[in-house]
Protein backbone atom coordinates (compact mmCIF):
# COMPACT_ATOMS: atom_id res chain seq x y z
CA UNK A 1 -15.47 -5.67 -12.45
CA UNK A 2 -16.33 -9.29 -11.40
CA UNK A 3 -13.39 -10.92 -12.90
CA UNK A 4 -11.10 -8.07 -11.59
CA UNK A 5 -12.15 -8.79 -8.19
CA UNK A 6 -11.48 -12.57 -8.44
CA UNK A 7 -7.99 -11.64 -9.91
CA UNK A 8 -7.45 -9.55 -6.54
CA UNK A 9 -9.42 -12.04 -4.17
CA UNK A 10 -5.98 -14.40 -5.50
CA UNK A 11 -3.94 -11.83 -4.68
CA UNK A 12 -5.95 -11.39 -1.33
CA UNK A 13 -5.03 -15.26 -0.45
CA UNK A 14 -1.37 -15.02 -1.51
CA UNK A 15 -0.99 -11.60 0.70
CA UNK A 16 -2.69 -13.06 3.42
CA UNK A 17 -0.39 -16.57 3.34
CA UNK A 18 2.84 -13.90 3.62
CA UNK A 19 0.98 -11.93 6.24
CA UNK A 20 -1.26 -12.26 8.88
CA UNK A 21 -4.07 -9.12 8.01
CA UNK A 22 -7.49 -9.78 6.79
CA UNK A 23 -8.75 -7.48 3.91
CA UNK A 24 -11.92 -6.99 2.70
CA UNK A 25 -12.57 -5.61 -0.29
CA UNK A 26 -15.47 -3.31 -0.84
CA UNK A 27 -15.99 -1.82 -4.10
CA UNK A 28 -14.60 1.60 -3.20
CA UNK A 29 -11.32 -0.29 -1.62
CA UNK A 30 -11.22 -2.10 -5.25
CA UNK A 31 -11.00 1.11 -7.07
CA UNK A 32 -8.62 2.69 -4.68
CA UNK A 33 -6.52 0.10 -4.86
CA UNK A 34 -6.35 -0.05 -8.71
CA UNK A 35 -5.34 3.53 -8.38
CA UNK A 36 -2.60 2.88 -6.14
CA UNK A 37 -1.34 0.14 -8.17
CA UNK A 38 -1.02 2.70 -10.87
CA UNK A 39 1.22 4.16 -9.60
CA UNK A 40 3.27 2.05 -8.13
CA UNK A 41 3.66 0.42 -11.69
CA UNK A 42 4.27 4.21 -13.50
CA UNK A 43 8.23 5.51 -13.16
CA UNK A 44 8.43 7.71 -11.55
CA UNK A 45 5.31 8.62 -9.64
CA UNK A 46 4.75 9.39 -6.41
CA UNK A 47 1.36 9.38 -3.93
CA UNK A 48 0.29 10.20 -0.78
CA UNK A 49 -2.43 8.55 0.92
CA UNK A 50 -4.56 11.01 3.20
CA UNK A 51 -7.45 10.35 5.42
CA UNK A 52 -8.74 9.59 8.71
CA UNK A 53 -7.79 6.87 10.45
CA UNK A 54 -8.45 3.07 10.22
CA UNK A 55 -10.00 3.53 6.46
CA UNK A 56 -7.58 0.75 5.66
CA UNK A 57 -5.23 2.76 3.63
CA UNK A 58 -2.21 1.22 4.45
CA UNK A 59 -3.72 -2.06 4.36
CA UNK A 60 -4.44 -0.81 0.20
CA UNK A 61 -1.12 0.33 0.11
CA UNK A 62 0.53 -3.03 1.25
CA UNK A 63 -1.56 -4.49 -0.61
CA UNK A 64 -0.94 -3.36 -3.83
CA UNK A 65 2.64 -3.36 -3.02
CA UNK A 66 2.36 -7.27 -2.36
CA UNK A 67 0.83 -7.20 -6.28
CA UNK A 68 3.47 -5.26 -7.61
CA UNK A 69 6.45 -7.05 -5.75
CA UNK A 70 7.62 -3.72 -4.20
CA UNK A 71 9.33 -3.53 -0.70
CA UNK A 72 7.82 -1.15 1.59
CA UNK A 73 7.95 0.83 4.70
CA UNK A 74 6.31 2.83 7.05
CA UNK A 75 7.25 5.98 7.86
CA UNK A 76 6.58 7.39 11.45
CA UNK A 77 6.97 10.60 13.04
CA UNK A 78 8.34 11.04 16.39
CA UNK A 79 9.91 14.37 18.00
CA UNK A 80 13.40 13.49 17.04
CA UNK A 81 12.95 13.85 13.39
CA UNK A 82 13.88 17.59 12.11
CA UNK A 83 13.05 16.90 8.59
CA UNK A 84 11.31 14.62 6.41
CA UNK A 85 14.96 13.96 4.67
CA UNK A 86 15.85 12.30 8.24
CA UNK A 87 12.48 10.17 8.07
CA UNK A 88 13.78 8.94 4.06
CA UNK A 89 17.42 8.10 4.60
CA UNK A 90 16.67 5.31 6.39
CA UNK A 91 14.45 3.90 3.84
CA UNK A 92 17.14 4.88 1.40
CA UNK A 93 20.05 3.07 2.28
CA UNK A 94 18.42 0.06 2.18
């Protein structure tokens, strides 16, 4: 567990070079993110992240899209989407 969170304390410093946020990374945010990058690095595979606010799971998931070199985005709702395909095409043509 030690040497895994030195590997991601790198990452940490290379994220935080390419962006502003500060992270810290409590034992519970280290397995989490593990998880996440998981899945980002399976085909295929899909997640959603759910929980109360300010937990810091966007922070995780940019996070461990920084590790995985994967572009994201962020998704927000507003009352002119209809449908959740109108929130994706966006993200889609891109």
């Amino acid at each position: 567990m030690a040497e895994l969170r030195q590997r991601i304390e790198a990452f940490i410093q290379r994220h935080k070079e390419a962006d502003v946020t500060d992270c810290v990374l409590f034992d519970d945010a280290l397995v989490q993110l593990v998880r996440i990058s998981r899945i980002l690095h399976t085909p295929g595979e899909h997640a959603l992240l759910v929980g109360e606010p300010g937990l810091g799971k966007r922070s995780l998931a940019h996070l461990a899209s920084f590790i995985a070199a994967c572009r994201t985005f962020h998704l927000s709702l507003s009352r002119y989407a209809t449908c959740f395909h109108a929130l994706l095409s966006p993200a889609c043509r891109k």
